[in-house]
C-alpha atoms as a PDB file:
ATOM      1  CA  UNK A   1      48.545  21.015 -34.975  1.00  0.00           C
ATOM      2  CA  UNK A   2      45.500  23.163 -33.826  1.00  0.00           C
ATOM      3  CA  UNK A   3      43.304  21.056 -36.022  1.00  0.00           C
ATOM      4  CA  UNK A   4      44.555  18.329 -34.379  1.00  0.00           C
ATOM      5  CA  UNK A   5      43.755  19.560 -30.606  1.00  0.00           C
ATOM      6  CA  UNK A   6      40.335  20.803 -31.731  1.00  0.00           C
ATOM      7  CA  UNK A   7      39.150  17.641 -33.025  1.00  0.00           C
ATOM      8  CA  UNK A   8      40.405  16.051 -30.420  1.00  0.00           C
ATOM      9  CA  UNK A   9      39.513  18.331 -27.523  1.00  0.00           C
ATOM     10  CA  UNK A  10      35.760  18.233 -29.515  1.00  0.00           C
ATOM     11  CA  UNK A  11      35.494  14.745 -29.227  1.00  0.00           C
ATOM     12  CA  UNK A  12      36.518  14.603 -25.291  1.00  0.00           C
ATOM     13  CA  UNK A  13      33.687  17.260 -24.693  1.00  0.00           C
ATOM     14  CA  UNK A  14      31.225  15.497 -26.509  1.00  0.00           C
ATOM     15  CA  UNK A  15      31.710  12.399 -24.784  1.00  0.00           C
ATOM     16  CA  UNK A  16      31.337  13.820 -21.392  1.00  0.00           C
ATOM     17  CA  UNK A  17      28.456  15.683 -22.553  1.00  0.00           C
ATOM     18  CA  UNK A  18      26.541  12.428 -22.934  1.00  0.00           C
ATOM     19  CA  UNK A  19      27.731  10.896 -20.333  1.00  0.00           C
ATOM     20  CA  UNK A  20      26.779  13.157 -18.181  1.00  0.00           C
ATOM     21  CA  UNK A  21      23.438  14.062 -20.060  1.00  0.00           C
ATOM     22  CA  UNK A  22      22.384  10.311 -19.776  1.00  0.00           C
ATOM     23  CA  UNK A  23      23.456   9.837 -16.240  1.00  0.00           C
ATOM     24  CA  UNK A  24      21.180  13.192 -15.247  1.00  0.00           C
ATOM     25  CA  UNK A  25      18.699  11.132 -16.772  1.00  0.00           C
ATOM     26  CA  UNK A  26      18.393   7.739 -15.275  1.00  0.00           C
ATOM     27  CA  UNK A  27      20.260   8.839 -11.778  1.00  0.00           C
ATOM     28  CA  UNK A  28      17.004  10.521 -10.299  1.00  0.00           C
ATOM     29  CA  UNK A  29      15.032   7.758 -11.099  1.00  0.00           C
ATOM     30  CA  UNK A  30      17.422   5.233  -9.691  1.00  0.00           C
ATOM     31  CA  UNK A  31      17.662   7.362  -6.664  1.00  0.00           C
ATOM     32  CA  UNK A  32      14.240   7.700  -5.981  1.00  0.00           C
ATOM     33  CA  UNK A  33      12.700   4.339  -6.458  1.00  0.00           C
ATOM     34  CA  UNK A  34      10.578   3.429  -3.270  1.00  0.00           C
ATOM     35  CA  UNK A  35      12.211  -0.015  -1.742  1.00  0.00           C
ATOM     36  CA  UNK A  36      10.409  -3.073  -2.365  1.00  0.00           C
ATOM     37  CA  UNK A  37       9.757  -4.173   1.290  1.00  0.00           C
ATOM     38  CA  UNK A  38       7.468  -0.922   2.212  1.00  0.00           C
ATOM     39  CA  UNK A  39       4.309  -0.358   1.229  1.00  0.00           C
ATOM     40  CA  UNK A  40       3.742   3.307   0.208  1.00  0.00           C
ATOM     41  CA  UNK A  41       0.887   4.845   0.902  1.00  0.00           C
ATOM     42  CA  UNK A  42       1.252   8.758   0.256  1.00  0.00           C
ATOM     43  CA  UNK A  43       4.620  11.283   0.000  1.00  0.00           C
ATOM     44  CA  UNK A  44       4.559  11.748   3.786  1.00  0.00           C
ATOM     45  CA  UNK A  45       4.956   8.256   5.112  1.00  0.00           C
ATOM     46  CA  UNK A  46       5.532   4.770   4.244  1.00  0.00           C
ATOM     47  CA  UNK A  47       4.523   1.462   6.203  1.00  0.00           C
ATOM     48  CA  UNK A  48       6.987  -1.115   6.251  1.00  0.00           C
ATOM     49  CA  UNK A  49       5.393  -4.569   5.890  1.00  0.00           C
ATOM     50  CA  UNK A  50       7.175  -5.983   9.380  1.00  0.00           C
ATOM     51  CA  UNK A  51       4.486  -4.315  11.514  1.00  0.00           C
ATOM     52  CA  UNK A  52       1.238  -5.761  13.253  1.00  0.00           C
ATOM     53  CA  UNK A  53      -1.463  -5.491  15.357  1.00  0.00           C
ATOM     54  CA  UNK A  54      -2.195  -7.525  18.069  1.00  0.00           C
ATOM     55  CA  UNK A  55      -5.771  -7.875  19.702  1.00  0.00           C
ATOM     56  CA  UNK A  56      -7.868 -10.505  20.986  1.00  0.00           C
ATOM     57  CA  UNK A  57     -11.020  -8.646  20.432  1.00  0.00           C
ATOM     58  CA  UNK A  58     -12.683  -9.718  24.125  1.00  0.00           C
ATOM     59  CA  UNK A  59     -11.412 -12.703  26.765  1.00  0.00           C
ATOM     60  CA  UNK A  60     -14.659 -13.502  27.686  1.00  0.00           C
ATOM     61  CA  UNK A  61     -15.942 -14.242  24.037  1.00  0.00           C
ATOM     62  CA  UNK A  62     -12.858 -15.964  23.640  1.00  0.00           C
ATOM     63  CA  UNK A  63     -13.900 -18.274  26.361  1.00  0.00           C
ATOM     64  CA  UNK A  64     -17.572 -18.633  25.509  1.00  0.00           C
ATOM     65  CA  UNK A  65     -16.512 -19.900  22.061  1.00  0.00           C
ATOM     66  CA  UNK A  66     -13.926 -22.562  22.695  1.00  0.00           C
ATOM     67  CA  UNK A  67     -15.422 -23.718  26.136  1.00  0.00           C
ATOM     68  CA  UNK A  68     -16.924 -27.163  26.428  1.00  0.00           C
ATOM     69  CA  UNK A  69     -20.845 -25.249  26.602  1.00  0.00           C
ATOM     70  CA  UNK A  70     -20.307 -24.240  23.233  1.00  0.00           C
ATOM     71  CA  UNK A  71     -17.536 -26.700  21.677  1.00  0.00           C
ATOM     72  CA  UNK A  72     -16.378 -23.861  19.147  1.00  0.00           C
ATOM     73  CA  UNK A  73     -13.485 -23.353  17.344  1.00  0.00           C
ATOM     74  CA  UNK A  74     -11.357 -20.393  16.305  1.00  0.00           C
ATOM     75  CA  UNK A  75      -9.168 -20.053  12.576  1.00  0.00           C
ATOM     76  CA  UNK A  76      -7.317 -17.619  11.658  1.00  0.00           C
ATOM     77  CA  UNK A  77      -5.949 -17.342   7.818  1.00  0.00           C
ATOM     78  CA  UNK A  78      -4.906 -14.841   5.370  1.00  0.00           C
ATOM     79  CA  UNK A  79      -2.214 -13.299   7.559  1.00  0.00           C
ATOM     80  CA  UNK A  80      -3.842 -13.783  10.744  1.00  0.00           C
ATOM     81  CA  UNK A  81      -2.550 -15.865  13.602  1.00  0.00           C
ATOM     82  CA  UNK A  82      -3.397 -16.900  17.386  1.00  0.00           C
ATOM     83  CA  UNK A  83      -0.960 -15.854  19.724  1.00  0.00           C
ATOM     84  CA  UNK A  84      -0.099 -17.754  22.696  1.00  0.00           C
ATOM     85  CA  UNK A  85      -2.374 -16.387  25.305  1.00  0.00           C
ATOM     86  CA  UNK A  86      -5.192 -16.942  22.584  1.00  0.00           C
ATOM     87  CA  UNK A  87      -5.142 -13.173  21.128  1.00  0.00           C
ATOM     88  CA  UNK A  88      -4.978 -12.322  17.483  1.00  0.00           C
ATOM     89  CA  UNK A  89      -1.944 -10.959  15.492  1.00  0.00           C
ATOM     90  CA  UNK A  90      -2.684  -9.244  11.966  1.00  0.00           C
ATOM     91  CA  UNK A  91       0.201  -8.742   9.456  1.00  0.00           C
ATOM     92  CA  UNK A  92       0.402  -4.777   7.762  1.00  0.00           C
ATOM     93  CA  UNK A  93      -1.122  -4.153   4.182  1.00  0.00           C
ATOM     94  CA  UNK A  94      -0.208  -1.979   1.804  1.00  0.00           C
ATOM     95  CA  UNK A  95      -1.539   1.513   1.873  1.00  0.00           C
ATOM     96  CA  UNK A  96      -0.862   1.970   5.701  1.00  0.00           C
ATOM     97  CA  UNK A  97       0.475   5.452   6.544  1.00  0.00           C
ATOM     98  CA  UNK A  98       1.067   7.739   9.730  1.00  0.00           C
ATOM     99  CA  UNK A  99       1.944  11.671   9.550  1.00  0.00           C
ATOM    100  CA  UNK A 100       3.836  12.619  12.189  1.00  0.00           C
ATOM    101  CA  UNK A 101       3.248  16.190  12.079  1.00  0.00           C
ATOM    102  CA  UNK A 102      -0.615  15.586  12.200  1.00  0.00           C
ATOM    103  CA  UNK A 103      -0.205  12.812  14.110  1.00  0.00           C
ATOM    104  CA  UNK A 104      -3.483  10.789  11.823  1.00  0.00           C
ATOM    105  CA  UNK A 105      -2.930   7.751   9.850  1.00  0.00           C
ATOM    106  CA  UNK A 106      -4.457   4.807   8.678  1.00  0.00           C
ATOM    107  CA  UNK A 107      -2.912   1.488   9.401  1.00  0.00           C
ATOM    108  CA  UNK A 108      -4.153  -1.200   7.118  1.00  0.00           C
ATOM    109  CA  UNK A 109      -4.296  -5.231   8.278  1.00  0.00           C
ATOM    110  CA  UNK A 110      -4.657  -8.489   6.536  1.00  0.00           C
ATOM    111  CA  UNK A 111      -6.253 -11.629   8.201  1.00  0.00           C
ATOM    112  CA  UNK A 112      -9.431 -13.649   9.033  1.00  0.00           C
ATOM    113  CA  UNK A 113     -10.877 -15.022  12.747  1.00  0.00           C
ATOM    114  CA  UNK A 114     -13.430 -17.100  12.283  1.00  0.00           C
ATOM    115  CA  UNK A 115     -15.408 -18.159  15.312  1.00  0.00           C
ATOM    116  CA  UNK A 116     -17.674 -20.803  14.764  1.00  0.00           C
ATOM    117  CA  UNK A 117     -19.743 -23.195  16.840  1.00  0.00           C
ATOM    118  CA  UNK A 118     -21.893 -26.508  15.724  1.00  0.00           C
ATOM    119  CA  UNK A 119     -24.016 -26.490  18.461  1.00  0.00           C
ATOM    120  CA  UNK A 120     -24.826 -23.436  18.776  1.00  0.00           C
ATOM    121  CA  UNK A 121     -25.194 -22.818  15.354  1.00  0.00           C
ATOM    122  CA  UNK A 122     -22.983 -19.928  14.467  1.00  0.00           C
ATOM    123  CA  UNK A 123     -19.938 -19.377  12.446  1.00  0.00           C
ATOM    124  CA  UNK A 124     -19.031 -15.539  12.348  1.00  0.00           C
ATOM    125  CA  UNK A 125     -15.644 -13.974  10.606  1.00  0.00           C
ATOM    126  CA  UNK A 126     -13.545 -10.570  11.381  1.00  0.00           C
ATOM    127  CA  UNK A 127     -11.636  -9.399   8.814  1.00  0.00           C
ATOM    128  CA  UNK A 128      -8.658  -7.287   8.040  1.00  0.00           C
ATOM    129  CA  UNK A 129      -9.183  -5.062  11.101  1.00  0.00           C
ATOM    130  CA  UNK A 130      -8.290  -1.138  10.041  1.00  0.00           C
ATOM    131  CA  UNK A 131      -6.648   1.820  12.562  1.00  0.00           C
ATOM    132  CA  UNK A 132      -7.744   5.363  12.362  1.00  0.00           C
ATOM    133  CA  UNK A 133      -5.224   7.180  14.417  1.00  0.00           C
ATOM    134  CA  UNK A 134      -6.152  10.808  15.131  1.00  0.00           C
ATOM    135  CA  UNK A 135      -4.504  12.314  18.084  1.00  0.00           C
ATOM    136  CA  UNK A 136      -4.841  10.319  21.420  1.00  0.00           C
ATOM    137  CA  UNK A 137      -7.964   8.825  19.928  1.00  0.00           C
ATOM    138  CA  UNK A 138      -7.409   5.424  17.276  1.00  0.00           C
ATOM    139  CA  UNK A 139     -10.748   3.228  15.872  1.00  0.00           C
ATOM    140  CA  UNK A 140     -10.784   0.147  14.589  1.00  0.00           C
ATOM    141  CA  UNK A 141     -13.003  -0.972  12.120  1.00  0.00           C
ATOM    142  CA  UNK A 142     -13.410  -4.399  10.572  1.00  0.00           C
ATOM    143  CA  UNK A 143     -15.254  -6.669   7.849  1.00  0.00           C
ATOM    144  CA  UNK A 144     -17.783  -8.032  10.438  1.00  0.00           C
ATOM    145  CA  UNK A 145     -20.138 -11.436   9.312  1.00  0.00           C
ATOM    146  CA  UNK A 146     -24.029  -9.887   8.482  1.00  0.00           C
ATOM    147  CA  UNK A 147     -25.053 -12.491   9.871  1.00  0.00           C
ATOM    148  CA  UNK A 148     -24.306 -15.361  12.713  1.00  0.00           C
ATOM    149  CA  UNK A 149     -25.415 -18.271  10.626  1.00  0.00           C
ATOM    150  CA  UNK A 150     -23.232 -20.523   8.891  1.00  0.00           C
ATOM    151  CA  UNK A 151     -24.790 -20.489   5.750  1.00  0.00           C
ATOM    152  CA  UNK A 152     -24.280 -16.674   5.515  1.00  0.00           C
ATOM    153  CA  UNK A 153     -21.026 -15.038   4.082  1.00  0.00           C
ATOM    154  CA  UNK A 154     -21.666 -11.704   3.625  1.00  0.00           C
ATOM    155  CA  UNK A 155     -19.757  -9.203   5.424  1.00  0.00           C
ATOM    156  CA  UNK A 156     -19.859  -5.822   6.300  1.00  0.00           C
ATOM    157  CA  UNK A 157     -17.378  -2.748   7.085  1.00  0.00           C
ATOM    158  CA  UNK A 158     -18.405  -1.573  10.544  1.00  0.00           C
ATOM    159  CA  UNK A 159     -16.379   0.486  13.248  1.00  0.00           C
ATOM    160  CA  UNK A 160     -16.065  -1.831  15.982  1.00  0.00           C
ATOM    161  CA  UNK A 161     -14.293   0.131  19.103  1.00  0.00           C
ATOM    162  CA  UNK A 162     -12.386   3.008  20.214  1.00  0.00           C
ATOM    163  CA  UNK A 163      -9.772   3.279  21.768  1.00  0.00           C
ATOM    164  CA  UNK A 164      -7.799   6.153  23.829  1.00  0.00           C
ATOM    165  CA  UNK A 165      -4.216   6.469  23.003  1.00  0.00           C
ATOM    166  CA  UNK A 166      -0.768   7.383  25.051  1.00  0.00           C
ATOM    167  CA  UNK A 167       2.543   9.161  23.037  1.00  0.00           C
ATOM    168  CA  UNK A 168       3.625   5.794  21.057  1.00  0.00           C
ATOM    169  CA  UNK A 169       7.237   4.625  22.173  1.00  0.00           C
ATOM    170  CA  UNK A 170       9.746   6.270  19.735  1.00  0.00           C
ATOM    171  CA  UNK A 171      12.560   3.954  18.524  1.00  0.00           C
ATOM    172  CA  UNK A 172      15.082   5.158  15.975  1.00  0.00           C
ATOM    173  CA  UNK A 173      17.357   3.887  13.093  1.00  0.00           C
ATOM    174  CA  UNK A 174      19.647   5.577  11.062  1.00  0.00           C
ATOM    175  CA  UNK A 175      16.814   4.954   7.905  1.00  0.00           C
ATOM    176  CA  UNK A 176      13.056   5.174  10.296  1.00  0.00           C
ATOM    177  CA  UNK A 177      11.742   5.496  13.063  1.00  0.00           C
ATOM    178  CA  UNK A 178       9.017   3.061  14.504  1.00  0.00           C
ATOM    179  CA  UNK A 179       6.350   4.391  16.679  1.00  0.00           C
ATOM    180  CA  UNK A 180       4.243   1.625  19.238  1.00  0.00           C
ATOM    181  CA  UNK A 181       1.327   2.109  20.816  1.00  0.00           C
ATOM    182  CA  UNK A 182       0.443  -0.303  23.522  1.00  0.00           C
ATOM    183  CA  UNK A 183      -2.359  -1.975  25.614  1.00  0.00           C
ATOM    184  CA  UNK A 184      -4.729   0.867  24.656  1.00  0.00           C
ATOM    185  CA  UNK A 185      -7.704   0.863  26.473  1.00  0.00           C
ATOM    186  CA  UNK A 186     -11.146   1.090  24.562  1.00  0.00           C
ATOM    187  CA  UNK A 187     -14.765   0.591  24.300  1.00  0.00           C
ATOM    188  CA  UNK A 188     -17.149  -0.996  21.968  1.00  0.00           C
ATOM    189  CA  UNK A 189     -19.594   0.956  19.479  1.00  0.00           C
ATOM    190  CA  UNK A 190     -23.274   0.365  19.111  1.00  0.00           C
ATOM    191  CA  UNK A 191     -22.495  -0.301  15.209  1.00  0.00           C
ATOM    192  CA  UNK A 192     -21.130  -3.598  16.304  1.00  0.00           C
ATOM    193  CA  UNK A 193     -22.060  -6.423  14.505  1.00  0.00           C
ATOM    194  CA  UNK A 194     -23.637  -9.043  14.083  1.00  0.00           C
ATOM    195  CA  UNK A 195     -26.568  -9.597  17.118  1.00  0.00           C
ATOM    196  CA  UNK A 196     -24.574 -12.098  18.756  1.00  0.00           C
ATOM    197  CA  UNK A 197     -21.645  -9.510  19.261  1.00  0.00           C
ATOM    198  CA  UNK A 198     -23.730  -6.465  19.288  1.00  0.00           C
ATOM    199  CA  UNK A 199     -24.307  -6.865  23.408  1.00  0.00           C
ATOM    200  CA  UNK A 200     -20.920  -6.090  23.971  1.00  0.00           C
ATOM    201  CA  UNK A 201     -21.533  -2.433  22.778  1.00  0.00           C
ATOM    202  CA  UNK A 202     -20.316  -0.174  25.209  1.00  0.00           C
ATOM    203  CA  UNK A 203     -18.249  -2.812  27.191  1.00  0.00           C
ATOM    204  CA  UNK A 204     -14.777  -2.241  27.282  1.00  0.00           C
ATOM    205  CA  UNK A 205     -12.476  -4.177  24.609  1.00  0.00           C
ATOM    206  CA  UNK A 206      -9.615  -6.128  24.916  1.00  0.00           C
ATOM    207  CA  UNK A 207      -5.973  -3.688  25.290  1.00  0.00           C
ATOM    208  CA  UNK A 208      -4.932  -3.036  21.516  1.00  0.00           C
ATOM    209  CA  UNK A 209      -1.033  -2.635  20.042  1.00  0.00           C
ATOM    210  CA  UNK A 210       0.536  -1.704  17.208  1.00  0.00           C
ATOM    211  CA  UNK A 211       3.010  -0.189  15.809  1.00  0.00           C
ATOM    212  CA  UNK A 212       4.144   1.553  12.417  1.00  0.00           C
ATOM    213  CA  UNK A 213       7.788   2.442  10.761  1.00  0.00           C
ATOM    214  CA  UNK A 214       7.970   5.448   9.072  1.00  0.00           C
ATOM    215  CA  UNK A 215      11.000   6.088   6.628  1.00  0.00           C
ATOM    216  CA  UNK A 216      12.950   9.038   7.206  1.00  0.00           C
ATOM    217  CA  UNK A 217      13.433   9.994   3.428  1.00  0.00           C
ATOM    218  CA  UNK A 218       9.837  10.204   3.041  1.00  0.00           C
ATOM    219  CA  UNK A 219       8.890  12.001   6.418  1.00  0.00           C
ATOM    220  CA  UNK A 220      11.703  14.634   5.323  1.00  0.00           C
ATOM    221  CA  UNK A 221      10.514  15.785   1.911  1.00  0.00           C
ATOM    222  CA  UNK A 222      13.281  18.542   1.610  1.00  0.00           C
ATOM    223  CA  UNK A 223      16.011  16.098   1.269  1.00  0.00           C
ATOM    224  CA  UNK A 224      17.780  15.763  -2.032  1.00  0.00           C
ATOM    225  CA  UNK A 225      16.099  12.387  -2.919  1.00  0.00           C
ATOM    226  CA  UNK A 226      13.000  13.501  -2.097  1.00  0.00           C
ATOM    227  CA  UNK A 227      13.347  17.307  -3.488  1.00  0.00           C
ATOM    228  CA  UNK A 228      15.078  16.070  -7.075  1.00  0.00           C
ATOM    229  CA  UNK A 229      17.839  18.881  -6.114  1.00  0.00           C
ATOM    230  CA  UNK A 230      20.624  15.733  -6.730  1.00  0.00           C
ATOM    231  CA  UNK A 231      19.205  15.951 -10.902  1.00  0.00           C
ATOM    232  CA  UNK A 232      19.406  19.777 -10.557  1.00  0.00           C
ATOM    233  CA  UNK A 233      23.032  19.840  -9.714  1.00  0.00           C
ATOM    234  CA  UNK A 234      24.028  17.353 -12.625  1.00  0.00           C
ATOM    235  CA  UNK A 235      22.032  19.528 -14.881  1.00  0.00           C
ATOM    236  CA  UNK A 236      24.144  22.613 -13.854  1.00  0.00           C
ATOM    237  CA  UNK A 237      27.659  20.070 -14.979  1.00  0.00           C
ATOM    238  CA  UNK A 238      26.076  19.554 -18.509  1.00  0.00           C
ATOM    239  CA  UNK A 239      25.038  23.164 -18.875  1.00  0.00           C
ATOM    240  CA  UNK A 240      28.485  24.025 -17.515  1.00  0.00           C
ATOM    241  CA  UNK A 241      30.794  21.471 -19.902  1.00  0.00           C
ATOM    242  CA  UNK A 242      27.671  22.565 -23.000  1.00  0.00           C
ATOM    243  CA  UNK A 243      28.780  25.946 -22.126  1.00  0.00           C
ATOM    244  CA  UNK A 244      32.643  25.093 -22.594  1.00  0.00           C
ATOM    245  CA  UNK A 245      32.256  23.184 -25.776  1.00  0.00           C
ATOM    246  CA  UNK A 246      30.457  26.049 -27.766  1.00  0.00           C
ATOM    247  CA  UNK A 247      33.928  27.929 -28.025  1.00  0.00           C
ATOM    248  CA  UNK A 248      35.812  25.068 -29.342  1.00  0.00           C
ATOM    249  CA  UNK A 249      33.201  23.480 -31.078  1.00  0.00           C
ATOM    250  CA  UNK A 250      33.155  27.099 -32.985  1.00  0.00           C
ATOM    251  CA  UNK A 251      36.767  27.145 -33.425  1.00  0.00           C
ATOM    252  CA  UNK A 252      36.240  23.543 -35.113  1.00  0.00           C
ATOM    253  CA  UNK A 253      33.898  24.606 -37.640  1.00  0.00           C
ATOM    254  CA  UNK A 254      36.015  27.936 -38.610  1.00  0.00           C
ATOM    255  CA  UNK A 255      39.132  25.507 -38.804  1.00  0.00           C
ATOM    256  CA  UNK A 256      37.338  23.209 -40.904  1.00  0.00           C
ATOM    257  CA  UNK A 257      35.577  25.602 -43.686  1.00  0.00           C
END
């Protein structure tokens, strides 16, 4: 009869061994994979992809281009669009992030405005506009045309303006919170490019907004998902039911020799 219980109290101990070993295994994993919709750009923050920026980069250019003087035209593509009252909206890229603590981040955009004119004989591009937040103080830099004439693509990184920021408007979920910064006021930089656009350095920009979601697991690294402590309690159940099987697993082998 004991032989009986052993063997069968052995093989009920074994089996929830592995189970439980292999669950430890795969669980943390499973628990900890990033969603697909967010694009993670450090272990402090993560961007989800909803967020934009808005800008129309100056009214007055905006005017000069498409008025009937200079006949021009204005495309956006590759994420960009044109808003109704003729500003720009750029879609978030991956690798966009915001600390909170620090409160610095870089927020990422995708898009092309191309401004170009026949008659006048220009055809110049921005492209995928980045944010340097630090503090009350955010600039944006772009991929700016080398160039004004249409035969020309090259491009170049350049910071184009600055721009003084307010406390972004906080709005909460039970999974992130999104932080907005609107109508910032700023100025353009003398490494503005190309000539046609470089007189506007030191004239004040078109208002800026934008906004950023940050995920709560990820701003809180000493939760269990983030910390791992979830694998390091089922790791103390198989150490425990390990522990409880060496007795009867000994009895086993005495009973069987």
């Amino acid at each position: 009869m004991s032989h009986k219980f052993s063997r069968r109290a052995f093989a009920v101990l074994t089996a929830a061994a592995i189970s439980t070993s292999a669950f430890a295994t795969t669980a943390p994993s499973a628990i900890a994979e990033p969603v697909s919709n967010v694009a993670t750009a450090d272990d402090s923050s993560v961007a989800t992809s909803e967020n934009s920026l808005d800008w129309g980069f100056k009214a007055s250019w905006r005017t000069y281009v498409t008025g009937p003087w200079t006949g021009g035209t204005v495309d956006a593509t590759g994420g960009a669009t044109v808003n109704e009252d003729g500003t720009y909206n750029f879609t978030l890229g991956t690798g966009s992030n915001y600390d909170v603590d620090t409160e610095k981040g870089q927020l990422n955009y995708e898009g092309t405005v191309a401004f170009a004119s026949d008659a006048h004989g220009f055809n110049i591009t921005l492209s995928n506009p980045q944010i340097t937040v630090e503090g009350d103080t955010a600039t944006l830099s772009a991929e700016l045309s080398d160039n004004a004439a249409p035969e020309e693509t090259s491009t170049t990184r350049v910071d184009v303006a600055e721009f003084e920021l307010t406390a972004p408007e906080v709005s909460e979920t039970d999974a992130d919170i999104t932080y907005t910064w609107t109508d910032a006021s700023g100025t353009f930089l003398e490494t503005l490019q190309p000539e046609e656009l470089s007189r506007y350095a030191g004239q004040e920009a078109d208002a800026l907004s934008f906004s950023i979601t940050v995920d709560k697991a990820s701003e809180n690294p000493s939760d269990d998902v983030a910390t791992g402590s979830s694998s390091s309690f089922l790791s103390t159940i198989l150490n425990f039911l390990q522990q409880l099987a060496s007795p009867l697993l000994k009895l086993f082998g005495s009973l069987s020799s």
